[in-house]
PDB file of N, CA and C in Angstrom:
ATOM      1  N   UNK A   1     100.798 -53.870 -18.561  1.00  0.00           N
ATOM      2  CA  UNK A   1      99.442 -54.286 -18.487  1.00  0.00           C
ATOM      3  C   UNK A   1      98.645 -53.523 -19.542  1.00  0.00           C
ATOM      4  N   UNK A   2      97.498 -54.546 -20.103  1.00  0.00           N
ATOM      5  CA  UNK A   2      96.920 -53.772 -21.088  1.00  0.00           C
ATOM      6  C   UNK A   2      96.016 -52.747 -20.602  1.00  0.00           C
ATOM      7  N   UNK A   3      95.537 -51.748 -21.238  1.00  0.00           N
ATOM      8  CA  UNK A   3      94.771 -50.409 -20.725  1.00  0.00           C
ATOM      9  C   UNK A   3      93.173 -51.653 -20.968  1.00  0.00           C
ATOM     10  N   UNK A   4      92.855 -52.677 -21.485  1.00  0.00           N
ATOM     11  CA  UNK A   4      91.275 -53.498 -21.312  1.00  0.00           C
ATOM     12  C   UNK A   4      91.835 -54.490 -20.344  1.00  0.00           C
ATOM     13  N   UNK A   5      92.930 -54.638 -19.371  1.00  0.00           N
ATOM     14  CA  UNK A   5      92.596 -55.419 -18.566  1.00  0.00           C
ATOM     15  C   UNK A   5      92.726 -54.571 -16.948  1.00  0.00           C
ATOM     16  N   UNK A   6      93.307 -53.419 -17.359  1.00  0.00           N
ATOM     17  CA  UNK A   6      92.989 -52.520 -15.806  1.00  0.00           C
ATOM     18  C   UNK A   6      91.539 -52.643 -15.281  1.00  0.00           C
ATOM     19  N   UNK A   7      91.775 -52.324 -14.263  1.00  0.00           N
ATOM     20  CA  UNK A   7      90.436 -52.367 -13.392  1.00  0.00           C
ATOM     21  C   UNK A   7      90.454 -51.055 -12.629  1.00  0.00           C
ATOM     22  N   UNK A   8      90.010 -49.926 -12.932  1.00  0.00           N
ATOM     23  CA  UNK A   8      89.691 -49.158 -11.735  1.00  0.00           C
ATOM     24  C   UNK A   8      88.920 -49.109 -11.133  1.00  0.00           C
ATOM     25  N   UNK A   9      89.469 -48.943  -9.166  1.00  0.00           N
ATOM     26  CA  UNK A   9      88.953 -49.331  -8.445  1.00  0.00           C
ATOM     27  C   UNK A   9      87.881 -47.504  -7.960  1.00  0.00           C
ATOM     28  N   UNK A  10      86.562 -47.410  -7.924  1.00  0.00           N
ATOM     29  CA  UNK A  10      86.248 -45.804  -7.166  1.00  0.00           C
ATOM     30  C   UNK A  10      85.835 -46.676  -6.007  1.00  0.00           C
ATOM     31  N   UNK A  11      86.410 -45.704  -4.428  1.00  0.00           N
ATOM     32  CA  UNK A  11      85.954 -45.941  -3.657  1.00  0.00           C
ATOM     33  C   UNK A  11      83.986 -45.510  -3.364  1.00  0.00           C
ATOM     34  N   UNK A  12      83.513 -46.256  -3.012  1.00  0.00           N
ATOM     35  CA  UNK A  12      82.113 -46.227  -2.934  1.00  0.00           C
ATOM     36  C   UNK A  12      82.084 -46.446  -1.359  1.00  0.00           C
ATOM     37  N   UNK A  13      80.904 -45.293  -1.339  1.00  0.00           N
ATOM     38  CA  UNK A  13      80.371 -45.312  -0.407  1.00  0.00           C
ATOM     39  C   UNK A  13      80.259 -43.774   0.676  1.00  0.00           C
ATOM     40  N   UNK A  14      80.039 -43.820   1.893  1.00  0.00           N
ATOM     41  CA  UNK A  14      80.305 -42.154   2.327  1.00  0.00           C
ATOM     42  C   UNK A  14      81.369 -41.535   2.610  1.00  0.00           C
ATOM     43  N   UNK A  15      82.251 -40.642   2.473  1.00  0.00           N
ATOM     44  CA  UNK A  15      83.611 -40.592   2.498  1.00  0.00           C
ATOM     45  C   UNK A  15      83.861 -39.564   3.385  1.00  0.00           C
ATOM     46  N   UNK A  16      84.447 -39.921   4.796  1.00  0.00           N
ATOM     47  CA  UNK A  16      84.796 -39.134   5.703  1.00  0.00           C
ATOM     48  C   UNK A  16      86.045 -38.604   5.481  1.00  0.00           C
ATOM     49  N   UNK A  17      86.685 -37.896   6.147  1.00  0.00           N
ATOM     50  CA  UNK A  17      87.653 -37.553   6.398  1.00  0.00           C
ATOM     51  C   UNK A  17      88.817 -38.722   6.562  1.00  0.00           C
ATOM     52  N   UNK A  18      88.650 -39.237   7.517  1.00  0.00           N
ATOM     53  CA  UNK A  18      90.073 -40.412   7.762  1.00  0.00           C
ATOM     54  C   UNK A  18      89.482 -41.933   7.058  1.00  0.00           C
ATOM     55  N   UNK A  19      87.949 -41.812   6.803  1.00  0.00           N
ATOM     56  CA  UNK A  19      87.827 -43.361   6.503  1.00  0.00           C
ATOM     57  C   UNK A  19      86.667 -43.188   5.812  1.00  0.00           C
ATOM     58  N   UNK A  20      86.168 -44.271   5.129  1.00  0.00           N
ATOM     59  CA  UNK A  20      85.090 -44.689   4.144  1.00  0.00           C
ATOM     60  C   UNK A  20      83.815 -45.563   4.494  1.00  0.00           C
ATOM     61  N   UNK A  21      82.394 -45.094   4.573  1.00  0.00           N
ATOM     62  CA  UNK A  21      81.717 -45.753   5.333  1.00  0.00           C
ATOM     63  C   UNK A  21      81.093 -46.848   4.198  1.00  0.00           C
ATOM     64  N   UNK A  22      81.049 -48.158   3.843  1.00  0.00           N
ATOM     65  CA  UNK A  22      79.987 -48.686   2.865  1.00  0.00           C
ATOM     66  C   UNK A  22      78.677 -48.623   3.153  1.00  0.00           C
ATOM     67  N   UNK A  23      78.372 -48.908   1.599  1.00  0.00           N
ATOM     68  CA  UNK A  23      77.020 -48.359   1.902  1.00  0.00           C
ATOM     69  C   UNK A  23      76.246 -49.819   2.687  1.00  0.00           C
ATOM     70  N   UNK A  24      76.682 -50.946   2.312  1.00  0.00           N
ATOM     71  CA  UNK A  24      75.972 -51.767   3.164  1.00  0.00           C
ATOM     72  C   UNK A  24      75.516 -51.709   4.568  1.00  0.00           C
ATOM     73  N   UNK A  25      76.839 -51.239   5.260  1.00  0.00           N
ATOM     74  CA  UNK A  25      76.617 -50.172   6.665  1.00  0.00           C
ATOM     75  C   UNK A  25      75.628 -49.253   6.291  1.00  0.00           C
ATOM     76  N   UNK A  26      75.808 -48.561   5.612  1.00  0.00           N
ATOM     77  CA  UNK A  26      74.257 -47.548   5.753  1.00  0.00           C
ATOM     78  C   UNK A  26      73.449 -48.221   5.623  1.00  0.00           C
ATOM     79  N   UNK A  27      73.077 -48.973   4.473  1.00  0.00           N
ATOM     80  CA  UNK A  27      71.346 -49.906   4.469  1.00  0.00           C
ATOM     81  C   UNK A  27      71.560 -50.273   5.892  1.00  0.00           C
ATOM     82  N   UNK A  28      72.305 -50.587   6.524  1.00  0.00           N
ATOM     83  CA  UNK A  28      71.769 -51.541   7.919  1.00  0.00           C
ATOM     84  C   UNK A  28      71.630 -50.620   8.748  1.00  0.00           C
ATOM     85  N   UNK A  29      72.458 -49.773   8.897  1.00  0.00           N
ATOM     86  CA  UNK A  29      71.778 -48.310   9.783  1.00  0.00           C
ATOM     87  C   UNK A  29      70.254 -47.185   9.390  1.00  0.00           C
ATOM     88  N   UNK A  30      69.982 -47.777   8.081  1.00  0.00           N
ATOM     89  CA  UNK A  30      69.089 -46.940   7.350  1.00  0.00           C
ATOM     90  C   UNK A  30      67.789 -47.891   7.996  1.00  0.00           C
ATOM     91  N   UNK A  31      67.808 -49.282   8.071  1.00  0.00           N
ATOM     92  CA  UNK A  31      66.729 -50.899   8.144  1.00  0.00           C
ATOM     93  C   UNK A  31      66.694 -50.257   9.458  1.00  0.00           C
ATOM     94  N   UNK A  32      67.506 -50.781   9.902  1.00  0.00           N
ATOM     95  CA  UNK A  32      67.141 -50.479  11.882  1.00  0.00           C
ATOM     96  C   UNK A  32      66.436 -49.453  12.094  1.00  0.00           C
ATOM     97  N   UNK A  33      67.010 -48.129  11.867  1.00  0.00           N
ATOM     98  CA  UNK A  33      66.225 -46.941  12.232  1.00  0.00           C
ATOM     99  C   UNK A  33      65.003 -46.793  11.862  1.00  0.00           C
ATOM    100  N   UNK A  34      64.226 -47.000  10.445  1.00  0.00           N
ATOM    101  CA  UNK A  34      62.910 -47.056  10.040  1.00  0.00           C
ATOM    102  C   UNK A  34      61.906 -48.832  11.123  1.00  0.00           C
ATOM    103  N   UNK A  35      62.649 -49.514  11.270  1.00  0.00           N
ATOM    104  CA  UNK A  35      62.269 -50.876  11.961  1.00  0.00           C
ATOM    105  C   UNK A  35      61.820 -50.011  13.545  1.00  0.00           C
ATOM    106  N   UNK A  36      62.928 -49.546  13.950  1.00  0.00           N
ATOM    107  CA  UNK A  36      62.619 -49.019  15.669  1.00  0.00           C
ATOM    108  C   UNK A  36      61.883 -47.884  15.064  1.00  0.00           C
ATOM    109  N   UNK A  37      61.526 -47.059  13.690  1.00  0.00           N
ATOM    110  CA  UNK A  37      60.423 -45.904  14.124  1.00  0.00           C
ATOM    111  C   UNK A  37      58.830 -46.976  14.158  1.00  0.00           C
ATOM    112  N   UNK A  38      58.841 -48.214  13.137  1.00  0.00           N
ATOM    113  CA  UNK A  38      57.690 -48.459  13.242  1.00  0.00           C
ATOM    114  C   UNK A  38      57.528 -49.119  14.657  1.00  0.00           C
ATOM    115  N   UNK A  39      57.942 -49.547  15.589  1.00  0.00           N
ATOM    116  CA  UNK A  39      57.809 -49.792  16.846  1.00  0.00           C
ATOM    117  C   UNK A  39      57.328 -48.852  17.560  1.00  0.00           C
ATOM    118  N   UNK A  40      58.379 -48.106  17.296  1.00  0.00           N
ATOM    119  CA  UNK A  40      57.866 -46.989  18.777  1.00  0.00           C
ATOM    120  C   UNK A  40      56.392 -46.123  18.324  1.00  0.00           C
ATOM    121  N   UNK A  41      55.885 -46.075  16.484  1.00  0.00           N
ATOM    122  CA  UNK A  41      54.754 -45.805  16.115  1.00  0.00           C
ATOM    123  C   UNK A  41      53.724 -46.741  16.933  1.00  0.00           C
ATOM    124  N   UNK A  42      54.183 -47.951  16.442  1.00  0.00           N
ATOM    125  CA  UNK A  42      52.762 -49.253  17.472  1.00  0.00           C
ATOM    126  C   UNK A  42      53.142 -48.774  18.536  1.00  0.00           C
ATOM    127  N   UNK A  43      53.935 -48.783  18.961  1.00  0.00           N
ATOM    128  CA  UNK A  43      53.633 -48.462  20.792  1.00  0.00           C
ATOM    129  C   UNK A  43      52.961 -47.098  21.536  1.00  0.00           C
ATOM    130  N   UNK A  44      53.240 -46.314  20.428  1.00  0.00           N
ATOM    131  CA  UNK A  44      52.693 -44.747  20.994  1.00  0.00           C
ATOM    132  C   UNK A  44      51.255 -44.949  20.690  1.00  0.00           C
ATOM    133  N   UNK A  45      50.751 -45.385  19.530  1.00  0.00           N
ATOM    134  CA  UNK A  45      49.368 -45.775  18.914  1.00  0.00           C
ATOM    135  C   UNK A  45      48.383 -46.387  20.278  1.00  0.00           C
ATOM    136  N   UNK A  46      49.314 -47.524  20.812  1.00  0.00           N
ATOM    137  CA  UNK A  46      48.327 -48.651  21.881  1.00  0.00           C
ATOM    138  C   UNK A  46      48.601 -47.565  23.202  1.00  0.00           C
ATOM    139  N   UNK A  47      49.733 -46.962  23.464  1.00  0.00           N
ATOM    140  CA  UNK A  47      49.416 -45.804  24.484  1.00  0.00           C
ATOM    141  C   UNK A  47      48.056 -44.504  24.328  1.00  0.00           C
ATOM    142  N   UNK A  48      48.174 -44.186  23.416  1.00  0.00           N
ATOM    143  CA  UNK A  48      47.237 -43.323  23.192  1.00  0.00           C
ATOM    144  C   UNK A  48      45.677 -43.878  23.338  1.00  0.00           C
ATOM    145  N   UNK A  49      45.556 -45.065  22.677  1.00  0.00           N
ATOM    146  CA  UNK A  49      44.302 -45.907  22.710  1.00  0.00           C
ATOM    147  C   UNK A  49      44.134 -46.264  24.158  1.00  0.00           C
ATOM    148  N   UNK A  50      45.038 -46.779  25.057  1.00  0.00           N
ATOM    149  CA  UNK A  50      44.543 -46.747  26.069  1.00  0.00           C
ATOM    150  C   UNK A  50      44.412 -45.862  27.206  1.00  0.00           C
ATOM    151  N   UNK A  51      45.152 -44.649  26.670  1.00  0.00           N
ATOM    152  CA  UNK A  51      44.343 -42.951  27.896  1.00  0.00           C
ATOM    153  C   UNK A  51      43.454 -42.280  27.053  1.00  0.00           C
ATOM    154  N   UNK A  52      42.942 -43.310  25.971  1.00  0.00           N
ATOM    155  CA  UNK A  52      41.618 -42.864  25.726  1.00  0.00           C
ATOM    156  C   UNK A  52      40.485 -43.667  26.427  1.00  0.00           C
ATOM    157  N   UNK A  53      40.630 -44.869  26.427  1.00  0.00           N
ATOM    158  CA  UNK A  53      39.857 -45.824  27.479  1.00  0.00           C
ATOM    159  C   UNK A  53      39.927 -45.303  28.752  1.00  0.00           C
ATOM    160  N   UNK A  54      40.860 -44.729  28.769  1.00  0.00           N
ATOM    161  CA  UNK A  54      41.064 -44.929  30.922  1.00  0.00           C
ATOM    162  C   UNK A  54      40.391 -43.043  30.759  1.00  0.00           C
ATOM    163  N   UNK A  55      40.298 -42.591  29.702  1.00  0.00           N
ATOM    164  CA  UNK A  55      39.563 -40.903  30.206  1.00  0.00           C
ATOM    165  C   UNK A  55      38.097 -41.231  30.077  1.00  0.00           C
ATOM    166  N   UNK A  56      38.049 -42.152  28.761  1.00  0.00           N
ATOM    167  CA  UNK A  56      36.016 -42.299  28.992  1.00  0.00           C
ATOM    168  C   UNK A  56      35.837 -43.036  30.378  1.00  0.00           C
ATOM    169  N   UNK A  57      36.545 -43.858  30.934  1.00  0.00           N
ATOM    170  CA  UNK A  57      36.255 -44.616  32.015  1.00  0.00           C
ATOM    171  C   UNK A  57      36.266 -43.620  33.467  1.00  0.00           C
ATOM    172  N   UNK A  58      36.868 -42.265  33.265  1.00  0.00           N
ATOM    173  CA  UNK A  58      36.969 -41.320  34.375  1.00  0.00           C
ATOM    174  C   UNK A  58      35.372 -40.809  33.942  1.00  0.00           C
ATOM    175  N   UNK A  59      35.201 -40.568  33.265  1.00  0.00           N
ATOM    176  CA  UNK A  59      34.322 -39.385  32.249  1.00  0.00           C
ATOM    177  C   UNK A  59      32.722 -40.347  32.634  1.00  0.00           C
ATOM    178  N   UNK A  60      32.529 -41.635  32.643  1.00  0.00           N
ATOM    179  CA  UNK A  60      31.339 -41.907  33.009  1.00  0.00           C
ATOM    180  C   UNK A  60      30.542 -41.303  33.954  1.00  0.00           C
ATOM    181  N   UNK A  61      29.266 -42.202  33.914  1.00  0.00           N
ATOM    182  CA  UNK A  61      28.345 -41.414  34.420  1.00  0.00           C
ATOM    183  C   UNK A  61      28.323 -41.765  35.927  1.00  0.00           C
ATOM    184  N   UNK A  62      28.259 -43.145  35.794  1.00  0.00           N
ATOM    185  CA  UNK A  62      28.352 -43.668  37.460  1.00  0.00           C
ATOM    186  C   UNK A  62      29.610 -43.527  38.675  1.00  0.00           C
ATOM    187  N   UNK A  63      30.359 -42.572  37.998  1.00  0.00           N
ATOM    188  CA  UNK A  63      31.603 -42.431  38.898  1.00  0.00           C
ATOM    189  C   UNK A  63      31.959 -40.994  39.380  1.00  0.00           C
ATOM    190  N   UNK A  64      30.835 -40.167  38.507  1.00  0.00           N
ATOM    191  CA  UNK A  64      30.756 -38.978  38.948  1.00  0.00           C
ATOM    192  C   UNK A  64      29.778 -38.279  39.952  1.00  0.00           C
ATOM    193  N   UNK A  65      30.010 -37.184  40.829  1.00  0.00           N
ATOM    194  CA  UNK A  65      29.149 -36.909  41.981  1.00  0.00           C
ATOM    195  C   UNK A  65      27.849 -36.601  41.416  1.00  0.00           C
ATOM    196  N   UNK A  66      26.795 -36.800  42.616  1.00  0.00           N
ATOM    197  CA  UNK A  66      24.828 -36.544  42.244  1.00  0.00           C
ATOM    198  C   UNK A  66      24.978 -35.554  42.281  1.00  0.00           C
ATOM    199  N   UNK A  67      24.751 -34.330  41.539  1.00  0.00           N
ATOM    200  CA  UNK A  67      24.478 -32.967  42.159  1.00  0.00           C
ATOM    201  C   UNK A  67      23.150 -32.722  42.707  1.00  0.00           C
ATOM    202  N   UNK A  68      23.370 -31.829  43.685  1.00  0.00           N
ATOM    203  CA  UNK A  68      21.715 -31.577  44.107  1.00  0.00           C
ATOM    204  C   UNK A  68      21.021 -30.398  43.147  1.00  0.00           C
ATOM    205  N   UNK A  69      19.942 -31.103  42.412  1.00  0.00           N
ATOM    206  CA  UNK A  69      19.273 -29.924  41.699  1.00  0.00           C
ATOM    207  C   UNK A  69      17.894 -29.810  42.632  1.00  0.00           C
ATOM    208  N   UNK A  70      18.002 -28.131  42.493  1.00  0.00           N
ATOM    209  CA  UNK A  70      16.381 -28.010  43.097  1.00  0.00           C
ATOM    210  C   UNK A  70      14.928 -28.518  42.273  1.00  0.00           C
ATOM    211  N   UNK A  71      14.219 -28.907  43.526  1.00  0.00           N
ATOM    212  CA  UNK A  71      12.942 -29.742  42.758  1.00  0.00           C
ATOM    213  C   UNK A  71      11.649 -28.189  42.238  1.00  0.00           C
ATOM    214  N   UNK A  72      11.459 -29.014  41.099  1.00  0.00           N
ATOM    215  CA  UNK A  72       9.927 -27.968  40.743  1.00  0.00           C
ATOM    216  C   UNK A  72       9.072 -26.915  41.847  1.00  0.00           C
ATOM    217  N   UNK A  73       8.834 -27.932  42.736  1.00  0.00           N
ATOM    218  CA  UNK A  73       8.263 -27.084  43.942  1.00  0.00           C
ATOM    219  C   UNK A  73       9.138 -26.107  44.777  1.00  0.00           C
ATOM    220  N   UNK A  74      10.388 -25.904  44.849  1.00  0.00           N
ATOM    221  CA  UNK A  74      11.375 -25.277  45.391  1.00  0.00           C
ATOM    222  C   UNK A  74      11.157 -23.837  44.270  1.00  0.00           C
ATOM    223  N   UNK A  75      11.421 -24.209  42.670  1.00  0.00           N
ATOM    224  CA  UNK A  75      11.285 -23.379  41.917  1.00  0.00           C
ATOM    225  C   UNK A  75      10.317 -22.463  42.241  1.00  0.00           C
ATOM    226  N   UNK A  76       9.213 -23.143  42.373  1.00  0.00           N
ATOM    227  CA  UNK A  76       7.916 -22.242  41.712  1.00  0.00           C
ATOM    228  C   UNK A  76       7.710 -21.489  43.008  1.00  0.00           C
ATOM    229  N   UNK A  77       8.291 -21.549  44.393  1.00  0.00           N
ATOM    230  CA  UNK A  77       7.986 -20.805  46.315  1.00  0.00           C
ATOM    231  C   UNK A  77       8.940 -19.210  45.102  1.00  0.00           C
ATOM    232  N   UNK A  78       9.565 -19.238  44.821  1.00  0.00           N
ATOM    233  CA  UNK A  78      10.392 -18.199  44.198  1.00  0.00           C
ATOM    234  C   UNK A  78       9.724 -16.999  43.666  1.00  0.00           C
TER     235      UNK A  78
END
């Protein structure tokens, strides 16, 4: 065979010990993992947004106790 019609072959890709990972396997393990971080980002985002709603909604005014303040005239017997 001529030395311009060889072909050498390099294995590509991550190279373990007993076997060879392609990299196409990685892009698809690389896609997924960034895909499920932006998920679980939107989802932590709309969690957070809503125990911020549900603390102003504790935090109002009409749901909290009257305190008794003493009146002017109570003050001024002093």
């Amino acid at each position: 065979m001529s030395p311009a019609k060889e072909q050498f072959s390099f294995p590509t890709g991550f190279n373990l010990i007993a076997f060879t990972i392609p990299p196409t396997c990685l892009l698809q393990m690389g896609t997924v993992s960034i895909l499920m971080l932006l998920i679980a980002q939107k989802a932590t985002s709309e969690a957070l947004i809503n125990l911020g709603e549900a603390t102003e909604e504790l935090f109002r005014g009409d749901r909290l106790p009257i305190l008794n303040f003493p009146d002017d005239q109570e003050l001024n017997k002093i």
